[in-house]
C-alpha atoms as a PDB file:
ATOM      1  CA  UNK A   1       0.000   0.000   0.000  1.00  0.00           C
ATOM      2  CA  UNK A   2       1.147   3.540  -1.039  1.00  0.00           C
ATOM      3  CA  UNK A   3       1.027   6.974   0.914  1.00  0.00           C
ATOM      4  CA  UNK A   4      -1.369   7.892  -1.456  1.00  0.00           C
ATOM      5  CA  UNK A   5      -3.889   5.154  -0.338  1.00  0.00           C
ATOM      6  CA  UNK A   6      -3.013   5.518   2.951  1.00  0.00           C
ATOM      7  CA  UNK A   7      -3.877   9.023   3.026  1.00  0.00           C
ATOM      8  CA  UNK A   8      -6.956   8.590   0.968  1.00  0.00           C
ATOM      9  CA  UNK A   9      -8.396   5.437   3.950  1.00  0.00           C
ATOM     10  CA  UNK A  10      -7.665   7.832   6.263  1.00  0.00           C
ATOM     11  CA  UNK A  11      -9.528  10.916   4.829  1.00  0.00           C
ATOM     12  CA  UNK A  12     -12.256   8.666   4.251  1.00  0.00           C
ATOM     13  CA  UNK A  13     -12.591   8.156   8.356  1.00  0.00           C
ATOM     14  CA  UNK A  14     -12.356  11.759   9.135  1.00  0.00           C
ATOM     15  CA  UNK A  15     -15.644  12.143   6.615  1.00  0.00           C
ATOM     16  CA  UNK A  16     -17.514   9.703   8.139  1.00  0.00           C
ATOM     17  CA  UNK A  17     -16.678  10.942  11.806  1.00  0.00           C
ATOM     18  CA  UNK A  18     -17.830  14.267  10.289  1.00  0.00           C
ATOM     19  CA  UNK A  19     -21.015  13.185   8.674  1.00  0.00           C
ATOM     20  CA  UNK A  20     -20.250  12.593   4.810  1.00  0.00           C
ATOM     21  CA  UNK A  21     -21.444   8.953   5.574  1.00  0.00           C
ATOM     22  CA  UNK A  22     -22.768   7.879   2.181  1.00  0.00           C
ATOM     23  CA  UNK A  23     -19.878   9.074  -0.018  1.00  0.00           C
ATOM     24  CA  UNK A  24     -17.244   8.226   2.128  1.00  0.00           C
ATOM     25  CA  UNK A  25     -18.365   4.887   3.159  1.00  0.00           C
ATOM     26  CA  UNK A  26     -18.543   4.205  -0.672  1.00  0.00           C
ATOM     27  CA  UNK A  27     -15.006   5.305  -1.326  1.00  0.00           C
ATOM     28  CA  UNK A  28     -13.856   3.585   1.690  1.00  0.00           C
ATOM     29  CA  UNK A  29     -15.523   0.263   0.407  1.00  0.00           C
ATOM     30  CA  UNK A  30     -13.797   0.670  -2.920  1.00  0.00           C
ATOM     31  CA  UNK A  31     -10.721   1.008  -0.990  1.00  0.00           C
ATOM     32  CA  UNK A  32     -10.385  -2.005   1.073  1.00  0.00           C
ATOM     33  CA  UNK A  33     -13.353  -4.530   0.516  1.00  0.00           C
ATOM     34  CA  UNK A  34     -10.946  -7.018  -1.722  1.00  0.00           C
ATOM     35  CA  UNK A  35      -8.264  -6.269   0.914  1.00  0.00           C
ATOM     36  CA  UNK A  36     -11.350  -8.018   3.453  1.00  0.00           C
ATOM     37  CA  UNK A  37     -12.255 -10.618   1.344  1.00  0.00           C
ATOM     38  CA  UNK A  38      -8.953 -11.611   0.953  1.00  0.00           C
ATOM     39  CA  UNK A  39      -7.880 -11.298   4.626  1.00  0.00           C
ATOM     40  CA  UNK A  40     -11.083 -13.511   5.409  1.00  0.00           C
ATOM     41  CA  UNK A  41      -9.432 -16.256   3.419  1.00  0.00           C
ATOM     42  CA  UNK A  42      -6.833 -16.988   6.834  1.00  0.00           C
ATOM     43  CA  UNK A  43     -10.150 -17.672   8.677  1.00  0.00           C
ATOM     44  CA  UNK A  44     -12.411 -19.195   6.590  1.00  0.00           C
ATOM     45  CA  UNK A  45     -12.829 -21.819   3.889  1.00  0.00           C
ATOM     46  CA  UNK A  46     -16.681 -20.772   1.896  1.00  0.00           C
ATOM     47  CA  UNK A  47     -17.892 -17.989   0.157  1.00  0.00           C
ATOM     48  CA  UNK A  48     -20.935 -18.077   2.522  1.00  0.00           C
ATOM     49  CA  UNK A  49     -18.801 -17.653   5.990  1.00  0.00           C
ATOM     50  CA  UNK A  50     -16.500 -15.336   4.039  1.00  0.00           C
ATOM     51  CA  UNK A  51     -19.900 -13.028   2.737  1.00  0.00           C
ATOM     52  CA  UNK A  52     -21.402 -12.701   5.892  1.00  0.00           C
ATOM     53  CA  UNK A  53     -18.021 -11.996   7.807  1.00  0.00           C
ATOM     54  CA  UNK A  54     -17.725  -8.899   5.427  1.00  0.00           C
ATOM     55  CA  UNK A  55     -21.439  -7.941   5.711  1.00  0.00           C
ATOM     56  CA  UNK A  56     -20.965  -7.889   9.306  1.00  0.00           C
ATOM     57  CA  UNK A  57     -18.093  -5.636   8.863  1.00  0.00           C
ATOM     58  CA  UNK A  58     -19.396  -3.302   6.503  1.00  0.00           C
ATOM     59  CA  UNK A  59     -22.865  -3.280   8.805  1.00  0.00           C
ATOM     60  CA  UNK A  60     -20.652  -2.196  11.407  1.00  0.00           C
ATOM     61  CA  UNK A  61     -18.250   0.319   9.562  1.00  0.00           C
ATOM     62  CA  UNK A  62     -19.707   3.965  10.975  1.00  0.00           C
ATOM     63  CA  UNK A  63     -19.453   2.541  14.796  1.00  0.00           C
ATOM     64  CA  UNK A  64     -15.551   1.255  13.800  1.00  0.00           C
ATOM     65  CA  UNK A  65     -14.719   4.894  12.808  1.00  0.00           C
ATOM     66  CA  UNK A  66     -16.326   6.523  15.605  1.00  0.00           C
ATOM     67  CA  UNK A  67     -14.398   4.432  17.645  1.00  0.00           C
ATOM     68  CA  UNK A  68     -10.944   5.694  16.410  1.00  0.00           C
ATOM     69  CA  UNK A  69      -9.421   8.566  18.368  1.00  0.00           C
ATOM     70  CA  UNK A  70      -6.368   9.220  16.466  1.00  0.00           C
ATOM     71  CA  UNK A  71      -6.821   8.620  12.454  1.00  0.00           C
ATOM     72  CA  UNK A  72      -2.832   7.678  11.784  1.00  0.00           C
ATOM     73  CA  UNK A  73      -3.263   4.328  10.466  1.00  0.00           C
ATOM     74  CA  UNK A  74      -6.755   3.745   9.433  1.00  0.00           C
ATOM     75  CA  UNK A  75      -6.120   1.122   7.215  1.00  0.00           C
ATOM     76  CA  UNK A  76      -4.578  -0.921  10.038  1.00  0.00           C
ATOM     77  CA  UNK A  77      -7.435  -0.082  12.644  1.00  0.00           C
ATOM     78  CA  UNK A  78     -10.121  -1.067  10.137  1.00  0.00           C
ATOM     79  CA  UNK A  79      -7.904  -4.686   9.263  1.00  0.00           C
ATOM     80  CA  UNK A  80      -7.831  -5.032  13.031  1.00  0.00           C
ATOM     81  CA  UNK A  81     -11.558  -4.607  13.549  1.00  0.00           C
ATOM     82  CA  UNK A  82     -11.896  -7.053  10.330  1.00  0.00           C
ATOM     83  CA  UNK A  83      -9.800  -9.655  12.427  1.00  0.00           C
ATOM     84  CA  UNK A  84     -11.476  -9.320  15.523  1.00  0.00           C
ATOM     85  CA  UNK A  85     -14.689  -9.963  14.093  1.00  0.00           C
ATOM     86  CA  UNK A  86     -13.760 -12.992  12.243  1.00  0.00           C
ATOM     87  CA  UNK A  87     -11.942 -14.688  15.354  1.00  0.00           C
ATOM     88  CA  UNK A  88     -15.893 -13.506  17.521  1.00  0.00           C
ATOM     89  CA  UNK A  89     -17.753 -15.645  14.621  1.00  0.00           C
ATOM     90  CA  UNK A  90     -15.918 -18.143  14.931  1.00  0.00           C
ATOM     91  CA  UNK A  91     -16.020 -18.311  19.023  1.00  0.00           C
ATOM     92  CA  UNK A  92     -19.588 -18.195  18.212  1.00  0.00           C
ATOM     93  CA  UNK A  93     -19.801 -20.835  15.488  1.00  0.00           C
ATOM     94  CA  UNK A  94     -17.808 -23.445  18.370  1.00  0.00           C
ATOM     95  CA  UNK A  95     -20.644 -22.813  20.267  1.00  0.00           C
ATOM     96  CA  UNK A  96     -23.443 -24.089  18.530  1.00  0.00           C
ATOM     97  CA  UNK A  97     -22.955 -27.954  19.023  1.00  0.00           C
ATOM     98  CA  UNK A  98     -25.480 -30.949  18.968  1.00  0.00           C
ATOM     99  CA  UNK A  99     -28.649 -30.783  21.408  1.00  0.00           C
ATOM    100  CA  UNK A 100     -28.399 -33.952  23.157  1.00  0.00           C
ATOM    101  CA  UNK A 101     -30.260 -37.244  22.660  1.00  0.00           C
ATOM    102  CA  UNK A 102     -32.799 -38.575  25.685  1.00  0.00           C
ATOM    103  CA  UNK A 103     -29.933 -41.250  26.530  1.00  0.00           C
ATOM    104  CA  UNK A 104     -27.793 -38.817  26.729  1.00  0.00           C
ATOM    105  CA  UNK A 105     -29.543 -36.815  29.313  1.00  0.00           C
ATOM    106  CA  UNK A 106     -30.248 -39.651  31.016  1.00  0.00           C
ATOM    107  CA  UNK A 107     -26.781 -40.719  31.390  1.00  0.00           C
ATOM    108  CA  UNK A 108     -26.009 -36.456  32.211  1.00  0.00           C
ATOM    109  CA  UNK A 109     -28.593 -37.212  35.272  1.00  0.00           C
ATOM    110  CA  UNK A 110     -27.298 -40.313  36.176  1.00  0.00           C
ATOM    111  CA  UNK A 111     -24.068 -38.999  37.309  1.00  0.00           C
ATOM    112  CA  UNK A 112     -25.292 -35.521  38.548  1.00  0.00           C
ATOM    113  CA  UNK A 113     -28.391 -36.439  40.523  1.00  0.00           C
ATOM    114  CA  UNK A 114     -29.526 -39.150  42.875  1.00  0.00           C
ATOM    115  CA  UNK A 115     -32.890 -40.349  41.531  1.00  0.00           C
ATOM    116  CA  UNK A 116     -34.184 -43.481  41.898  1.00  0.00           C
ATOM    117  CA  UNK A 117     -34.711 -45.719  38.265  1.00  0.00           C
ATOM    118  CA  UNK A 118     -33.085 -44.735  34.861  1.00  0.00           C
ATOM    119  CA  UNK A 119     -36.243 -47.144  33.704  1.00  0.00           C
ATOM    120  CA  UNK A 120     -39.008 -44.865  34.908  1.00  0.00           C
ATOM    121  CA  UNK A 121     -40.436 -43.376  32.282  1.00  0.00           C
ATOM    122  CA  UNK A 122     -41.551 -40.053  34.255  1.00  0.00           C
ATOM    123  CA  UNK A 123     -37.723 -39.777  35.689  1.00  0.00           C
ATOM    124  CA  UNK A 124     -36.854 -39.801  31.969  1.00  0.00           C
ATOM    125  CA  UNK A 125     -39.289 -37.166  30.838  1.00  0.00           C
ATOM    126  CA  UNK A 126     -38.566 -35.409  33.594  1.00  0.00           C
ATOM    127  CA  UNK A 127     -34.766 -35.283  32.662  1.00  0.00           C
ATOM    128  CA  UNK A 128     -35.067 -34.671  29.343  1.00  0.00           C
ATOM    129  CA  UNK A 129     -36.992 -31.349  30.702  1.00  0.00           C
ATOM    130  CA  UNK A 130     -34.238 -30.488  32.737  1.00  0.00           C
ATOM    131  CA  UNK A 131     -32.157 -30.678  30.239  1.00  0.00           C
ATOM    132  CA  UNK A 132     -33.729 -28.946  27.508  1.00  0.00           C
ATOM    133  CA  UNK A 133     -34.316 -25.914  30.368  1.00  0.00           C
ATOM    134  CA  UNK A 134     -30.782 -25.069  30.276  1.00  0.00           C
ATOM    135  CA  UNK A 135     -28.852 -23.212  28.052  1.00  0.00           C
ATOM    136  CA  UNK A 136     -26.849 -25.214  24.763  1.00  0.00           C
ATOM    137  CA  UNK A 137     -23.589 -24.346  25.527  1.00  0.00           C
ATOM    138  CA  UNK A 138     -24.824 -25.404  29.466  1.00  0.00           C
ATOM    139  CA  UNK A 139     -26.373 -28.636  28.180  1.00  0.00           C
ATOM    140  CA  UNK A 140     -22.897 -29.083  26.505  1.00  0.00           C
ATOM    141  CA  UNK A 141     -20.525 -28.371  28.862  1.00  0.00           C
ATOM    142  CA  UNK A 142     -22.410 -30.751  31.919  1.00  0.00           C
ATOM    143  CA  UNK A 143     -22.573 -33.868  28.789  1.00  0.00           C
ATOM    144  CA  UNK A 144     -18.690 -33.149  28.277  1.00  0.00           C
ATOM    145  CA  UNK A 145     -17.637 -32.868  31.912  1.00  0.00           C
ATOM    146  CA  UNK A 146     -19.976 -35.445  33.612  1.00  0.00           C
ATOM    147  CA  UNK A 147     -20.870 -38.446  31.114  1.00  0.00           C
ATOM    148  CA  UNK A 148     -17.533 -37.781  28.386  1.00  0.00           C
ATOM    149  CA  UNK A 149     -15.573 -36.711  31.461  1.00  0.00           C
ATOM    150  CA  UNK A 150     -13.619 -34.626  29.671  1.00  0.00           C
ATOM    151  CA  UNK A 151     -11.492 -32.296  31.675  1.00  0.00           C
ATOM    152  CA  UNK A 152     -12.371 -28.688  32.282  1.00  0.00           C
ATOM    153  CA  UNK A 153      -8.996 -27.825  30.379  1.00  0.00           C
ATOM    154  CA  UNK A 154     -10.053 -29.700  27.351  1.00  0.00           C
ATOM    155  CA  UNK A 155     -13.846 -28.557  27.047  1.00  0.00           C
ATOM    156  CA  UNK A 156     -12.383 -24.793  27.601  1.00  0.00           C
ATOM    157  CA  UNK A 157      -9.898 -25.295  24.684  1.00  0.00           C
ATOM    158  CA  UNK A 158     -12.749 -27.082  22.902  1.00  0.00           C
ATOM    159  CA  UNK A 159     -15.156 -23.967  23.516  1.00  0.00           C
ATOM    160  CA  UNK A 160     -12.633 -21.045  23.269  1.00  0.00           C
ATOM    161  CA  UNK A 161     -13.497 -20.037  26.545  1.00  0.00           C
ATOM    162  CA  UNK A 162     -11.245 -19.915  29.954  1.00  0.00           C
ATOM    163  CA  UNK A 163     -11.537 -22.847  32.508  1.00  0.00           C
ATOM    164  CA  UNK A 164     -12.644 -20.512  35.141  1.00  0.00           C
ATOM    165  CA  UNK A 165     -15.749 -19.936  32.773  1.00  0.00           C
ATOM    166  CA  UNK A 166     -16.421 -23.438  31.943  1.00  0.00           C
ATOM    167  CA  UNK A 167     -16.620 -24.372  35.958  1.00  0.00           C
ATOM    168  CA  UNK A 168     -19.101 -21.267  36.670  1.00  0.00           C
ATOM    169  CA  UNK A 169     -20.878 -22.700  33.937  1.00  0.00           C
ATOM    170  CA  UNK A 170     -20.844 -26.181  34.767  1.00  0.00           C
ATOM    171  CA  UNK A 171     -21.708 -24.899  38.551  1.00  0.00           C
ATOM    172  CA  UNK A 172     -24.630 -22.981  37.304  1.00  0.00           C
ATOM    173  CA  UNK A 173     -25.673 -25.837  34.996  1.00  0.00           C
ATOM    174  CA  UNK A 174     -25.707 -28.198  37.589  1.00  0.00           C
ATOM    175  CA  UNK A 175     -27.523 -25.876  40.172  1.00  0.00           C
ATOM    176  CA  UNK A 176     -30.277 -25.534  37.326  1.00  0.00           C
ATOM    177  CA  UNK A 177     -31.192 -29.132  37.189  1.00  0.00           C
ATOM    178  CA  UNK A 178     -30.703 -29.441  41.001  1.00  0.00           C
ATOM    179  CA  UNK A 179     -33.616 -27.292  41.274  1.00  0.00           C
ATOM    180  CA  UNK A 180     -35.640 -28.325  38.370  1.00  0.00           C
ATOM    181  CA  UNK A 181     -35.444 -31.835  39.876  1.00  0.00           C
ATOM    182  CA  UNK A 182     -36.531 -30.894  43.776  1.00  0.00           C
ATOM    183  CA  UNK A 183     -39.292 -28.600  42.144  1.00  0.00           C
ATOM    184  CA  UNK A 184     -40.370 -31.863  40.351  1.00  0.00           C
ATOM    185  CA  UNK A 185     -39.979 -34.117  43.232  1.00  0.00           C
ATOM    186  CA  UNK A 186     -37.564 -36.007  41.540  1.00  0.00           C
ATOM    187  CA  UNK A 187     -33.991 -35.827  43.353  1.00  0.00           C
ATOM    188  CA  UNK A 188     -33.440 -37.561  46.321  1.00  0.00           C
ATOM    189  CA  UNK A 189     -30.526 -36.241  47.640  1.00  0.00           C
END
């Protein structure tokens, strides 16, 4: 990249920051949407993931120069914003796993909770409900730790998310269907 272009990114965030929104979001776009695309290419491998990364971006583009005190480097703080946005969707897109079968949630209770027969059908149904009221990523993290047994270490690195996190969530996971089952009757213990 020249001092030309540099100059000209640069200009373009001053406009916006000042109002000229349409035009200089146009130029702007002109000036580094391939650069996006082509940046998106470390993070992702299809056009759709790639699209919507870059829709996201440009969705986003008045808020990103708003956000810039000191326009020296434009280019560089808009690339950076690019980056960050790619590594959030695809924090996000670890997230979304499977929802978990009835024997799985069975086998879930079966090591969290003390109730009585695996067999009874209202236990089951009741389980299943438990389940189901929590959260995905809660639902995931209590089938990892507690019928997987995965450590905390490895369903943090498998989530993206700290160990510290993945025990509050486990904690509050297992609290949920604590009380779900005495509301029902169900636990025991």
């Amino acid at each position: 990249m020249n001092f030309k272009e540099k100059l000209e990114i640069n200009n373009c965030i001053r406009r916006i920051k000042q109002g000229d929104k349409d035009k200089a979001v146009t130029e702007l776009y002109y000036a580094i949407n391939g650069l996006l695309k082509f940046n998106a290419l470390k993070y992702f491998d299809n056009e759709q993931d790639i699209q919507d990364v870059v829709s996201d971006f440009w969705l986003n583009i008045i808020n990103y120069c708003f956000k810039i005190q000191l326009v020296d480097n434009g280019r560089a703080y808009l690339l950076k914003c690019f980056e960050n946005l790619c590594l959030e969707k695809i924090r996000k897109d670890k997230k979304h796993r499977e929802v978990l079968s009835l024997d799985q949630s069975i086998a879930i209770l079966n090591k969290c909770s003390t109730f009585a027969d695996d067999e009874d059908l209202d236990n089951k149904i009741i389980i299943e409900s438990a389940l189901n009221a929590l959260e995905e990523v809660e639902r995931n993290i209590v089938y990892k730790i507690d019928y997987i047994e995965y450590t905390t270490r490895e369903v943090a690195q498998q989530l993206g998310i700290s160990k510290s996190q993945v025990s509050r969530i486990h904690k509050r996971a297992l609290d949920k269907i604590g009380k779900f089952l005495d509301n029902s009757g169900t636990n025991k213990g």
